[in-house]
N, C-alpha and C. Protein backbone atom coordinates (compact mmCIF):
# COMPACT_ATOMS: atom_id res chain seq x y z
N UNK A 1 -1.46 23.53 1.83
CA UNK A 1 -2.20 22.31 1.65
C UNK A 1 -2.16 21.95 0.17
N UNK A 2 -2.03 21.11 -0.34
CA UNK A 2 -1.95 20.53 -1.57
C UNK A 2 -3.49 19.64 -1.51
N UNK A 3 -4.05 19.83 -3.40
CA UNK A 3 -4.96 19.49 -3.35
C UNK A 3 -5.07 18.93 -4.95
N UNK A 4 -5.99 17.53 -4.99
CA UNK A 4 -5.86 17.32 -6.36
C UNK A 4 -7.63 17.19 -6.80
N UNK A 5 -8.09 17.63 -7.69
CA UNK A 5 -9.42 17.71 -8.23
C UNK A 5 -9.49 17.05 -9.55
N UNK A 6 -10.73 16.42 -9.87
CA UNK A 6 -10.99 16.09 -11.19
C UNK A 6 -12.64 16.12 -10.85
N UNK A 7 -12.82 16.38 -12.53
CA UNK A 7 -14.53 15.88 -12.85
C UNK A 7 -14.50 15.30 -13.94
N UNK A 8 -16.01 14.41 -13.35
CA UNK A 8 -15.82 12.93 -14.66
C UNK A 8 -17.46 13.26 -15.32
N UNK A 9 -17.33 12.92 -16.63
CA UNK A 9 -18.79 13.20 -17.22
C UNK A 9 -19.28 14.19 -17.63
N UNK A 10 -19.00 15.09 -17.87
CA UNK A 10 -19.38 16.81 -18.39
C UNK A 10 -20.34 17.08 -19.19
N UNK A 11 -20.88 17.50 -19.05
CA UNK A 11 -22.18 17.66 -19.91
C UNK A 11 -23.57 16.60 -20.00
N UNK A 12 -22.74 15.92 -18.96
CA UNK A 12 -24.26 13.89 -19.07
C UNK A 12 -24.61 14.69 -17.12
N UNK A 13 -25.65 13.52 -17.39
CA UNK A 13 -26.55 13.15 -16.12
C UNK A 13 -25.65 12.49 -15.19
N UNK A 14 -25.39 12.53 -13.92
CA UNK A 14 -24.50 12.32 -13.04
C UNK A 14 -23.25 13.14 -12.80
N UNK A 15 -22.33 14.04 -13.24
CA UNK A 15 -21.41 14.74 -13.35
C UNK A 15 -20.83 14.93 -12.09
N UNK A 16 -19.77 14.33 -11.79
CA UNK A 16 -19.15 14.02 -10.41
C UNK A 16 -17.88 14.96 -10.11
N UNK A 17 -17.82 15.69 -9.01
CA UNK A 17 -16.41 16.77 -8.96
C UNK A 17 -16.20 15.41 -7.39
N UNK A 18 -15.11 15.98 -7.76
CA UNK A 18 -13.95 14.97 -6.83
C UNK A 18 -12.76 16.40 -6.58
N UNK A 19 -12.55 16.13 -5.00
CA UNK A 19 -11.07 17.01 -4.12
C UNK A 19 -10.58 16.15 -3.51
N UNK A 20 -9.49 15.45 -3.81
CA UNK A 20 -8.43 15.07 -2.57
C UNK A 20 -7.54 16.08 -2.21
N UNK A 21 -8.07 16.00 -0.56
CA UNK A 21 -7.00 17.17 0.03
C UNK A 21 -6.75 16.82 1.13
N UNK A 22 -5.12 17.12 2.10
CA UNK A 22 -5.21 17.02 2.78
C UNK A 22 -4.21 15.44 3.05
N UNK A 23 -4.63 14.57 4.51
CA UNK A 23 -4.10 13.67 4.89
C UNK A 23 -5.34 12.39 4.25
N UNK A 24 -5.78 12.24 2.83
CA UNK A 24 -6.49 11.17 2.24
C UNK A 24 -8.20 11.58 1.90
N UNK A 25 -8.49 13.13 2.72
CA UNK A 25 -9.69 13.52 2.60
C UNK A 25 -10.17 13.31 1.32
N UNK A 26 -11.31 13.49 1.51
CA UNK A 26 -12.25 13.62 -0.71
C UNK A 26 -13.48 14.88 0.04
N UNK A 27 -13.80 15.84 -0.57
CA UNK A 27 -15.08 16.66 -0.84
C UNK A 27 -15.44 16.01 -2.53
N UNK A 28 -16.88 15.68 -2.43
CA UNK A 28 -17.00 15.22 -3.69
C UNK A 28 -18.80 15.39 -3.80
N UNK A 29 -18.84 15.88 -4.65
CA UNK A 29 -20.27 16.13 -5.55
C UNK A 29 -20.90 15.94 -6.30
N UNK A 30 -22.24 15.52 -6.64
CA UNK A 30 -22.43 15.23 -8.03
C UNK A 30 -23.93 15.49 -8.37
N UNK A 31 -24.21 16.35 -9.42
CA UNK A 31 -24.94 17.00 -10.21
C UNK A 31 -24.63 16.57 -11.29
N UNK A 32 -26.23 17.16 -12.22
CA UNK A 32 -26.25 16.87 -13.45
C UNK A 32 -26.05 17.68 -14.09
N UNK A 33 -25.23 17.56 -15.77
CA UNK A 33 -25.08 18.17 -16.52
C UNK A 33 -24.19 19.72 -16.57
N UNK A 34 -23.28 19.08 -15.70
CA UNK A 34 -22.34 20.20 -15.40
C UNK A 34 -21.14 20.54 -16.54
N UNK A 35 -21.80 21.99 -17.11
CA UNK A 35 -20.66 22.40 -18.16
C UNK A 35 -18.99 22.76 -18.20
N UNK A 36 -18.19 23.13 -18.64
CA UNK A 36 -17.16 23.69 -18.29
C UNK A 36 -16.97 24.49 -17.40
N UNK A 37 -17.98 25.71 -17.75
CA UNK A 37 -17.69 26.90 -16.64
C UNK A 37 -17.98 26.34 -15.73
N UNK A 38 -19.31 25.79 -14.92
CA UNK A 38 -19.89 25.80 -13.98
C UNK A 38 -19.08 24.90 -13.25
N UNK A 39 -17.95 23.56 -14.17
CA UNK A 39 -17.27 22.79 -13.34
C UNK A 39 -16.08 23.51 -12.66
N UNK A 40 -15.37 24.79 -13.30
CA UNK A 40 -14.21 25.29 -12.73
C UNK A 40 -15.01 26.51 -11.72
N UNK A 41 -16.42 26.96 -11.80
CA UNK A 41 -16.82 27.63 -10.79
C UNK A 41 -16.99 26.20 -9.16
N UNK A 42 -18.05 25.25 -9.60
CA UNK A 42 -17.62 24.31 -8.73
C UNK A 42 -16.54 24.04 -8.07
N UNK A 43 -15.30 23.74 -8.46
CA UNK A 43 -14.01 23.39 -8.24
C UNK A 43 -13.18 24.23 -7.35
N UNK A 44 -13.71 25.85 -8.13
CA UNK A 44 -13.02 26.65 -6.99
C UNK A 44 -13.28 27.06 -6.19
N UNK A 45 -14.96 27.31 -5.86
CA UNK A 45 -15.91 27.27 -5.02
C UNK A 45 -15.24 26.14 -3.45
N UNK A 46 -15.19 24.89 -4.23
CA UNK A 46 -15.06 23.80 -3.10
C UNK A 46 -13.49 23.48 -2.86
N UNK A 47 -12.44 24.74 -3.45
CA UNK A 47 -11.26 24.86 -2.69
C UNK A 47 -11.15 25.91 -1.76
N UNK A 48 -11.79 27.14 -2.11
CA UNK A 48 -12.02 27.86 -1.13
C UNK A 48 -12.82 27.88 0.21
N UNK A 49 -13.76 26.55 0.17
CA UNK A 49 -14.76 26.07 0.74
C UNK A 49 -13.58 25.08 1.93
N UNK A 50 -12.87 24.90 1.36
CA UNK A 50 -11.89 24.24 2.07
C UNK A 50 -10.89 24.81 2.74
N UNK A 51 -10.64 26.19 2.55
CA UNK A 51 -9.72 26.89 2.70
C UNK A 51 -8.75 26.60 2.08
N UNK A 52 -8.51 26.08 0.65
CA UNK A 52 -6.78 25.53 0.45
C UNK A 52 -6.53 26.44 -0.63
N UNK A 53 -7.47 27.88 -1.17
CA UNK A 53 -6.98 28.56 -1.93
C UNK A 53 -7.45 30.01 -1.09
């Protein structure tokens, strides 16, 4: 499965993770004040959550 991720806003109020995976799917989240680590713990959290890692 191929999968593409981004997060917008890092460190502000709203901090949005975005997954396109799949045939057009999105898993997408958003919390505040999400740092580096916690965005690549997020990220891989919600690929494995997906099964695509």
């Amino acid at each position: 499965m191929l999968a593409d991720g981004e997060i917008e806003r890092l460190n502000m109020p709203g901090s949005i993770v975005k997954v396109k995976y799949g045939d057009g799917q999105v898993y997408k989240t958003v919390e505040d004040n999400i740092d580096y680590e916690r965005s690549a713990a997020i990220m891989l959290n919600g690929l494995k959550d997906l099964e695509a890692v």
